[in-house]
Protein backbone atom coordinates (compact mmCIF):
# COMPACT_ATOMS: atom_id res chain seq x y z
CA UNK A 1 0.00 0.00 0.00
CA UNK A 2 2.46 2.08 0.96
CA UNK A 3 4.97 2.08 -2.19
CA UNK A 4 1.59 2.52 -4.17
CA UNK A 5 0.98 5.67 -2.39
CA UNK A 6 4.54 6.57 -3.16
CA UNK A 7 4.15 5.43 -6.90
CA UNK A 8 0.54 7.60 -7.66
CA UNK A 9 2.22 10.60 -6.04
CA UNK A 10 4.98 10.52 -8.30
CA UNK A 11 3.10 10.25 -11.06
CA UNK A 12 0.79 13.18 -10.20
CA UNK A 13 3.81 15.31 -9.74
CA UNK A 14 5.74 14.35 -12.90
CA UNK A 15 2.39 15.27 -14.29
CA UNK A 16 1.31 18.70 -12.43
CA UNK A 17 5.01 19.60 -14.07
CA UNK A 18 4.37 18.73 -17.57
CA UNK A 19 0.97 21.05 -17.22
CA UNK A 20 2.55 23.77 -15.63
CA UNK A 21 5.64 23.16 -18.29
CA UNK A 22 3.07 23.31 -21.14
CA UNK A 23 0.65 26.16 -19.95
CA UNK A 24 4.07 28.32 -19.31
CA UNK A 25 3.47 31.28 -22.41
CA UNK A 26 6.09 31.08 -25.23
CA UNK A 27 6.77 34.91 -25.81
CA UNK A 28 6.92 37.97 -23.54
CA UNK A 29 3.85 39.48 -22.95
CA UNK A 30 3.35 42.99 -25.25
CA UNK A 31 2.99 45.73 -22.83
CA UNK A 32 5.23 45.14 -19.71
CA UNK A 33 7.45 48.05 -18.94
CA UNK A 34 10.98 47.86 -19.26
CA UNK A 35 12.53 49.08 -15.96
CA UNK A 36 12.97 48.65 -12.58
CA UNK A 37 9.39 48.08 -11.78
CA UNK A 38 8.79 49.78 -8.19
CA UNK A 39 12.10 51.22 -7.89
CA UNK A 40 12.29 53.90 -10.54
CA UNK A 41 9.19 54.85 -9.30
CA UNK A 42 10.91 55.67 -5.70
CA UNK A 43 13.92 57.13 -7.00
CA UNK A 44 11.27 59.68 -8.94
CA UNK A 45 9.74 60.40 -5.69
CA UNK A 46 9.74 63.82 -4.00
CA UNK A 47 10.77 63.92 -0.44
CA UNK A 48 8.46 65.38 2.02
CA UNK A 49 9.70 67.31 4.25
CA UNK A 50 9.66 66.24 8.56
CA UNK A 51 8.45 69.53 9.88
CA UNK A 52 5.09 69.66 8.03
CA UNK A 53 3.37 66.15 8.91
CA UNK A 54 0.33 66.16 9.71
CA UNK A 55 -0.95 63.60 12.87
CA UNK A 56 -4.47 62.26 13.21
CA UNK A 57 -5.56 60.61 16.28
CA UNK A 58 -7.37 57.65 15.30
CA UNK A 59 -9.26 55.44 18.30
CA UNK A 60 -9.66 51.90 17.18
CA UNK A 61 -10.97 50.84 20.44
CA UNK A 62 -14.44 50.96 20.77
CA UNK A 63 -15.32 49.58 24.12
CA UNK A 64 -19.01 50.76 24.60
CA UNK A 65 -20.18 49.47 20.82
CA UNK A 66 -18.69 46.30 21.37
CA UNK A 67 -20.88 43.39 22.57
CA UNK A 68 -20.51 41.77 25.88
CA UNK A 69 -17.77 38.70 25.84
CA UNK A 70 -19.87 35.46 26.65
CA UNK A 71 -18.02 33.10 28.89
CA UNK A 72 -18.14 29.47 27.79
CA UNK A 73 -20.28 27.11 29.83
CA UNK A 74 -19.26 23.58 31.51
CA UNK A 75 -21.51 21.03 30.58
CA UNK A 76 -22.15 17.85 30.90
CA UNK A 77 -22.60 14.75 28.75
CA UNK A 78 -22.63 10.99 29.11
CA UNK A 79 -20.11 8.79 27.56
CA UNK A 80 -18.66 4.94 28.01
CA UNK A 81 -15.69 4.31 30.16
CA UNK A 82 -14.17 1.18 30.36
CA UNK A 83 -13.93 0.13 33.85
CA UNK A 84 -11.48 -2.71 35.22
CA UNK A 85 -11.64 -4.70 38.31
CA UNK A 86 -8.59 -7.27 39.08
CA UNK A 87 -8.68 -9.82 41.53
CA UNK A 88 -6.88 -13.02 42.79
CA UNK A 89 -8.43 -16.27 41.63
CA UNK A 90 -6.54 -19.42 42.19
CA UNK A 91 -2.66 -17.51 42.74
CA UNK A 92 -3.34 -15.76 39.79
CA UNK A 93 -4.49 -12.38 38.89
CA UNK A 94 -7.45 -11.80 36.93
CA UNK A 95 -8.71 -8.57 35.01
CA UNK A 96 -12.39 -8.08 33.95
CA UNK A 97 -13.48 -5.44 32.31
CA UNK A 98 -17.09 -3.91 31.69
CA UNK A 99 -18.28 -0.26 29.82
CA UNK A 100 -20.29 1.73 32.26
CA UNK A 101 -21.90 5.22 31.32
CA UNK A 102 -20.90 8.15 33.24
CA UNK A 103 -21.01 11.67 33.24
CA UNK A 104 -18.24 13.85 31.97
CA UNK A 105 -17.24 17.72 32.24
CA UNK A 106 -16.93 20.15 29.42
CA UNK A 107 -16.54 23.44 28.25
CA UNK A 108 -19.17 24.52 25.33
């Protein structure tokens, strides 16, 4: 099972390549720039000057609009446990074991 699992991903990754290989275009695009891209666009860029920023105050907090944080609850639900009793019989130990339902804790 496992060196099948080993052989099908193989073969789906040899083929994902020869899609990609095949759906990669032929010829440059018409239209692109030729330049630096982002850069020459910085190095055009006039510098503003320190003194004259302007500051907003912005609040993100708002504590009275926002709706009151629910704690979450403990519960309960029932669920099997296995139980196991041991005991000597005969010089020898022996272990029997039985479900029983109880009641569990949790938070929901």
């Amino acid at each position: 099972m496992d060196r099948r699992l080993f052989l099908t991903g193989l073969l789906g990754l040899a083929g994902a390549a020869t899609v990609a290989g095949m759906a990669r275009p032929t010829q440059a695009a018409a239209g692109v720039l030729k330049g630096n891209g982002i850069l020459d666009e910085l190095d055009g860029a006039d510098p503003v000057p320190l003194g004259k920023a302007d500051v907003v105050d912005v609040q993100y907090r708002h504590d009275r609009h926002r709706p009151p944080r629910h704690r979450p609850r403990r519960r309960r639900r029932r669920v099997w446990r296995r139980v196991c009793r041991r005991y000597w019989r005969h010089g020898r130990r022996v272990v029997r074991c039985h479900r029983e339902r109880v009641w569990v804790w949790y938070w929901g």
